[in-house]
Protein backbone atom coordinates (compact mmCIF):
# COMPACT_ATOMS: atom_id res chain seq x y z
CA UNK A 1 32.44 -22.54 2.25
CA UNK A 2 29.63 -20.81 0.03
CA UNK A 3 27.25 -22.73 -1.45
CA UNK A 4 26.00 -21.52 -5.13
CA UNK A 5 22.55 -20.64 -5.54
CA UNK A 6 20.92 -20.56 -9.31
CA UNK A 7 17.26 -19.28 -9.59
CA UNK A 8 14.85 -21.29 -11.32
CA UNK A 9 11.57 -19.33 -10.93
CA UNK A 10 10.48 -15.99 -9.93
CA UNK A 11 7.30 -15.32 -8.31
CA UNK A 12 6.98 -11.67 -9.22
CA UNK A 13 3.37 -11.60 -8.43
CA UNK A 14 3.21 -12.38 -5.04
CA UNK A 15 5.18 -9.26 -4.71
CA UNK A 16 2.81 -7.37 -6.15
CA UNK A 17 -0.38 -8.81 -4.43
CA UNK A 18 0.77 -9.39 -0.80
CA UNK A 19 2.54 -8.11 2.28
CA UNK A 20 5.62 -10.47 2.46
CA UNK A 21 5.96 -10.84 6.34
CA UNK A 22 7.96 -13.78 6.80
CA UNK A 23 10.32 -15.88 4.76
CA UNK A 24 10.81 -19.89 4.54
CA UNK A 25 13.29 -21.61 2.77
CA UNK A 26 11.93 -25.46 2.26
CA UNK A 27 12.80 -28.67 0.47
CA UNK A 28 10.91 -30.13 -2.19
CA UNK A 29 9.93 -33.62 -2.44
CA UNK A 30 10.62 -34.67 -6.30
CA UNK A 31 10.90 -37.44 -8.97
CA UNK A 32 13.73 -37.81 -10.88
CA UNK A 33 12.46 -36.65 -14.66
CA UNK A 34 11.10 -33.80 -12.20
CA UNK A 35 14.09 -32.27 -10.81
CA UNK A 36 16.22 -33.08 -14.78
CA UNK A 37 13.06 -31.06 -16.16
CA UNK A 38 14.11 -28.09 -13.69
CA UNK A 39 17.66 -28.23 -14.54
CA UNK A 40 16.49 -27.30 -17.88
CA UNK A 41 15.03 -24.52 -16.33
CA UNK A 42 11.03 -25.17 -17.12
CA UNK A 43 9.15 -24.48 -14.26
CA UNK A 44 6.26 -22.09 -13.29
CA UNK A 45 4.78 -20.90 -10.22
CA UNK A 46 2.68 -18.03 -11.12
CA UNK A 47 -0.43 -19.62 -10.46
CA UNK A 48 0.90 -21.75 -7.54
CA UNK A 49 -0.34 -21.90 -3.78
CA UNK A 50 0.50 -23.39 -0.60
CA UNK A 51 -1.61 -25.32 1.42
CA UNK A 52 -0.82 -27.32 5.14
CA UNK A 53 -3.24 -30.80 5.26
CA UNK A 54 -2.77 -33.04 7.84
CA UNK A 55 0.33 -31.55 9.68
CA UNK A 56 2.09 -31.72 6.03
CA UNK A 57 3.10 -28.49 3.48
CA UNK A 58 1.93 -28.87 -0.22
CA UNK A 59 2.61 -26.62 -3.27
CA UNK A 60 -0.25 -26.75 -5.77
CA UNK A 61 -0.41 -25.28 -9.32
CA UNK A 62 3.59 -25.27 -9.66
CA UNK A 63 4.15 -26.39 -13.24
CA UNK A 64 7.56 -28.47 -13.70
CA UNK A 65 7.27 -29.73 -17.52
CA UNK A 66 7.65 -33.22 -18.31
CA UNK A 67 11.06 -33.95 -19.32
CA UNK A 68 11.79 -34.66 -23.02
CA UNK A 69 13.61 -37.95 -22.39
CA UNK A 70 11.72 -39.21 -19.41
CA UNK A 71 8.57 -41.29 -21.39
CA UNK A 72 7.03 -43.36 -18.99
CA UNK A 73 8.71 -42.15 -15.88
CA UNK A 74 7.31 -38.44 -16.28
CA UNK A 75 4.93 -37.62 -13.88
CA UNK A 76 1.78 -35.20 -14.13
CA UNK A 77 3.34 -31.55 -14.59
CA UNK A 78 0.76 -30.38 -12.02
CA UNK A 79 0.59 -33.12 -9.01
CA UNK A 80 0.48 -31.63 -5.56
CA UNK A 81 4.49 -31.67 -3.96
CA UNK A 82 5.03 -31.77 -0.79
CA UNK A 83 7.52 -29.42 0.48
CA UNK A 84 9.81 -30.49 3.63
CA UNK A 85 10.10 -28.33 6.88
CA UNK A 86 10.28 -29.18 11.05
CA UNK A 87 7.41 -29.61 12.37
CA UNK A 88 8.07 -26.78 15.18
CA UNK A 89 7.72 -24.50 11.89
CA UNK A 90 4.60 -26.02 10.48
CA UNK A 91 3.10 -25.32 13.70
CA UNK A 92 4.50 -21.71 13.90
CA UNK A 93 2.57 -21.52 10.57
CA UNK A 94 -0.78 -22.81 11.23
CA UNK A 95 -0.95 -20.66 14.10
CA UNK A 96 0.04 -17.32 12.06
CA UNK A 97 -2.38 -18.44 9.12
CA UNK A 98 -5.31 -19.11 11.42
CA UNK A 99 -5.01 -15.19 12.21
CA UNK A 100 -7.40 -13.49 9.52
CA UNK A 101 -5.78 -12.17 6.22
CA UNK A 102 -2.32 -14.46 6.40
CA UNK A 103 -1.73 -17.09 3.41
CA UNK A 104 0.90 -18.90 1.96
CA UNK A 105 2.40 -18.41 -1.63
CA UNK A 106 5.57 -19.45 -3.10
CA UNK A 107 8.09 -17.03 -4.00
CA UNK A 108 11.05 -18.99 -5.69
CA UNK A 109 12.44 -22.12 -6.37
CA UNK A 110 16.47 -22.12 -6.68
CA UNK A 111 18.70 -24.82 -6.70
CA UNK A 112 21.04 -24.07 -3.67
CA UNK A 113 23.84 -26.69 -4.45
CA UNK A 114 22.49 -29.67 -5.65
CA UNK A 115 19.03 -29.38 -4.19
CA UNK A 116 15.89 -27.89 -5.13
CA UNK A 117 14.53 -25.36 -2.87
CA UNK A 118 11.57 -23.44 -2.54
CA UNK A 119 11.38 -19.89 -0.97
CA UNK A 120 7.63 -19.70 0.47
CA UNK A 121 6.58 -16.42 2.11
CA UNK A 122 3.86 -15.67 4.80
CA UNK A 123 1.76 -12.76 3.53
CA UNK A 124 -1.01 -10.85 4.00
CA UNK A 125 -3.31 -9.77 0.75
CA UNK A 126 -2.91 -6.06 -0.55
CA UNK A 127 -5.99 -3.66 -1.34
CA UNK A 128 -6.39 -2.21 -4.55
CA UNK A 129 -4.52 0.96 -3.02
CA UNK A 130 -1.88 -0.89 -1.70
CA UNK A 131 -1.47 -1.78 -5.26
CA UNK A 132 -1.73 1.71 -6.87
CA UNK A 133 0.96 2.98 -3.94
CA UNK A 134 3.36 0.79 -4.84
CA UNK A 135 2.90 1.51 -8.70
CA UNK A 136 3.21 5.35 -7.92
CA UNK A 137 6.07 4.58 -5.97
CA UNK A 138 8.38 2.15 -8.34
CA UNK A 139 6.85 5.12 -11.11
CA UNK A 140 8.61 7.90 -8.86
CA UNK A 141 11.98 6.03 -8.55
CA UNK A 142 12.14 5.13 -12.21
CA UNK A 143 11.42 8.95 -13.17
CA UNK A 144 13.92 10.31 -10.22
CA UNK A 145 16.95 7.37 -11.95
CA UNK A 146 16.22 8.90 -15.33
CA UNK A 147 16.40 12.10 -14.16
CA UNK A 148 19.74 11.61 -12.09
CA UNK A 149 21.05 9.57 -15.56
CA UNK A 150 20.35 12.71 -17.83
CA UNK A 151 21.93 15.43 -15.02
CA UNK A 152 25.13 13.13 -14.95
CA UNK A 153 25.95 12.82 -18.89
């Protein structure tokens, strides 16, 4: 039985910025007019982070906008949300964060069935030539695909 996934929000910068080492899938603890706003599809977590305080997981930054119908039972867009994993894996975490250069950062959030879930990664930062590598590369396969495309007309 295959459960259907449907993608919410891309975090294409974390791509670019980081070494994703490890993956996460995780639960999200939301309000109603929160997760009705997502439906809608309006949610951002460019500028979002992830944090562990207390033994606990917490996205920052993500944007969910208020919901048009909700009024009074809209909360702030930008509140802290917890985010819901086993505590062996928090631990696994702190450990590999406490090593120098690892962080945190949010990749996706899907709705896989009828929950919201949010992909977090454990990565370590890129230099600037990391960066320009990359670039060259994705510029090299893009030239070498239009190349192929005008052989094969």
């Amino acid at each position: 039985m295959s459960v259907s996934t449907k993608l919410i929000a891309n975090n294409k910068k974390a791509y670019h910025d980081y070494f994703i080492e490890d993956k996460y899938e995780t639960g999200v603890s939301l309000a109603g007019t929160e997760v009705k706003s997502l439906r809608m599809g309006k949610c951002s977590i460019k500028e979002a982070f992830v944090r562990i305080d207390k033994g606990e997981v917490w996205i920052y930054g993500m944007h969910i906008s208020p919901y048009e119908k909700g009024n009074i039972f809209n909360k702030d867009p930008l509140r802290p949300k917890k985010l819901l994993m086993h505590k062996t894996e928090i631990n696994k975490l702190l450990g590999k964060i406490k090593e120098k250069g690892y962080t945190l950062v949010p990749l996706s959030v899907y709705f896989k069935g009828s929950l919201v879930k949010v992909e977090i990664g454990l990565a370590r930062g890129k230099k600037l030539y990391d960066k320009r590598q990359d670039i060259a590369k994705k510029d090299q396969i893009r030239a070498n695909e239009r190349q192929f495309k005008i052989d094969h007309m």
